[in-house]
Protein backbone atom coordinates (compact mmCIF):
# COMPACT_ATOMS: atom_id res chain seq x y z
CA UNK A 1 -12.61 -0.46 -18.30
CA UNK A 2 -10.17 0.69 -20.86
CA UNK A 3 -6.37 -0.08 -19.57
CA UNK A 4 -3.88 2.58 -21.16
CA UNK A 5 -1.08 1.75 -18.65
CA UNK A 6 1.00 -0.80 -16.57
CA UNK A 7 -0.08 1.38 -13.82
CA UNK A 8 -3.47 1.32 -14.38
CA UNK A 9 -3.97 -2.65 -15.13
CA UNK A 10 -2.48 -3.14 -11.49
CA UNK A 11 -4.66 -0.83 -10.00
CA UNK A 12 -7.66 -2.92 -11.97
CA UNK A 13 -6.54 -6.13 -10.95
CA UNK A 14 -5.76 -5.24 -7.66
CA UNK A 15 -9.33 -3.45 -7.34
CA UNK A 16 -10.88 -6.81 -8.77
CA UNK A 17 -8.92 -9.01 -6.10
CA UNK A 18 -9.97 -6.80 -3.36
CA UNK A 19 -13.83 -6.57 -4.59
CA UNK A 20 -13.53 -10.72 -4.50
CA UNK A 21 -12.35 -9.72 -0.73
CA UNK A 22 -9.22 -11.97 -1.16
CA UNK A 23 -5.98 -11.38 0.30
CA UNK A 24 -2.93 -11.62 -2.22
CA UNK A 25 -2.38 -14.95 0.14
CA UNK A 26 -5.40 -16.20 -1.18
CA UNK A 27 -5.24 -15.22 -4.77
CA UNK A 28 -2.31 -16.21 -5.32
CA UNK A 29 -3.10 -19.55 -4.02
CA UNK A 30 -5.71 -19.90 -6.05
CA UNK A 31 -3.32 -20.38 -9.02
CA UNK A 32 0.02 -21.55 -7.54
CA UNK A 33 2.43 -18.39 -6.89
CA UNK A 34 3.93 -16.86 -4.37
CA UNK A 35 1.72 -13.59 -2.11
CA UNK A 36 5.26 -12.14 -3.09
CA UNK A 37 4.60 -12.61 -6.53
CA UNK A 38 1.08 -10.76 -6.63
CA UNK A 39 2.50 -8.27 -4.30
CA UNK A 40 5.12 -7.11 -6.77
CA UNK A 41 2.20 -7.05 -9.98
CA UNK A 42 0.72 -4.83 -8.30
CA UNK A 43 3.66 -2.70 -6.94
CA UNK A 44 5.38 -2.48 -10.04
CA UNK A 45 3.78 -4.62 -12.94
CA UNK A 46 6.28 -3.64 -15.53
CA UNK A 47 8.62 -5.93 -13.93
CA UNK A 48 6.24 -8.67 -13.97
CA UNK A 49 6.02 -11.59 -16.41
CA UNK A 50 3.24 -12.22 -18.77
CA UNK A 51 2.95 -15.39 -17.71
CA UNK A 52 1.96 -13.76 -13.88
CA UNK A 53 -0.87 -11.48 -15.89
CA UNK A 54 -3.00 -14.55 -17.45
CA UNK A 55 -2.31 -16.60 -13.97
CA UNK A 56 -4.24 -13.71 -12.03
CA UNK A 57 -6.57 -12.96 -14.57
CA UNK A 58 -7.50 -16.64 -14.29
CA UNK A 59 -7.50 -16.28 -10.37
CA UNK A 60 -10.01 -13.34 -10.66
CA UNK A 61 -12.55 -14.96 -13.09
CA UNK A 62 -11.19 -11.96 -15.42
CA UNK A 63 -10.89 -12.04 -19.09
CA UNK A 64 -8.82 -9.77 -21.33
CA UNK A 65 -10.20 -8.45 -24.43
CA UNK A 66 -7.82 -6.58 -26.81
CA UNK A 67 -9.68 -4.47 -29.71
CA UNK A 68 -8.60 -1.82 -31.88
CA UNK A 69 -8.82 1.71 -30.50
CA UNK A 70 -12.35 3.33 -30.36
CA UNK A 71 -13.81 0.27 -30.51
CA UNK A 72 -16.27 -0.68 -27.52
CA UNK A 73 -15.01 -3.96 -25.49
CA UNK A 74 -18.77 -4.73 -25.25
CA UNK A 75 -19.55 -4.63 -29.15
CA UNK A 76 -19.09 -8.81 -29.94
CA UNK A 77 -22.07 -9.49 -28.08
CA UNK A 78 -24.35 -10.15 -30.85
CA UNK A 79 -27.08 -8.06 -30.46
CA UNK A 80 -27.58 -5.53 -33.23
CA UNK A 81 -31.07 -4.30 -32.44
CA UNK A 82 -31.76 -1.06 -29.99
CA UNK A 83 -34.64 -1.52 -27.50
């Protein structure tokens, strides 16, 4: 998924936490903050801290993966040949 916005990294997160069928209770429990704290992420994430964006990523098995623009996400995966 590319993520062009504060906006639209909420709405990813927030669509991963839900797909995981956890409650922002249970998420953020998972990594030591407040519901509160996961609430507001994904209200307004441009208020948020850094810090709150690695703790749910880690709380939602997700990675980030920052690579220059045009450039596939998917492209370190070592395979060169085409089936």
């Amino acid at each position: 998924m590319k993520i062009t916005t504060s906006a639209t990294l909420a709405n990813a997160i927030r669509d991963q936490r839900k797909s995981l069928q956890l409650t922002q209770a249970e998420t953020a429990e998972r990594v030591g903050m407040k519901q509160t704290t996961v609430s507001g992420f994904e209200q307004n994430p441009d208020t948020s801290k850094l810090e709150t964006l690695f703790r749910l990523l880690s709380a939602l098995e997700l990675e980030l993966h920052v690579v220059p623009r045009g450039e596939a996400a998917d492209k370190d995966s070592g395979w060169t040949q085409e089936w």
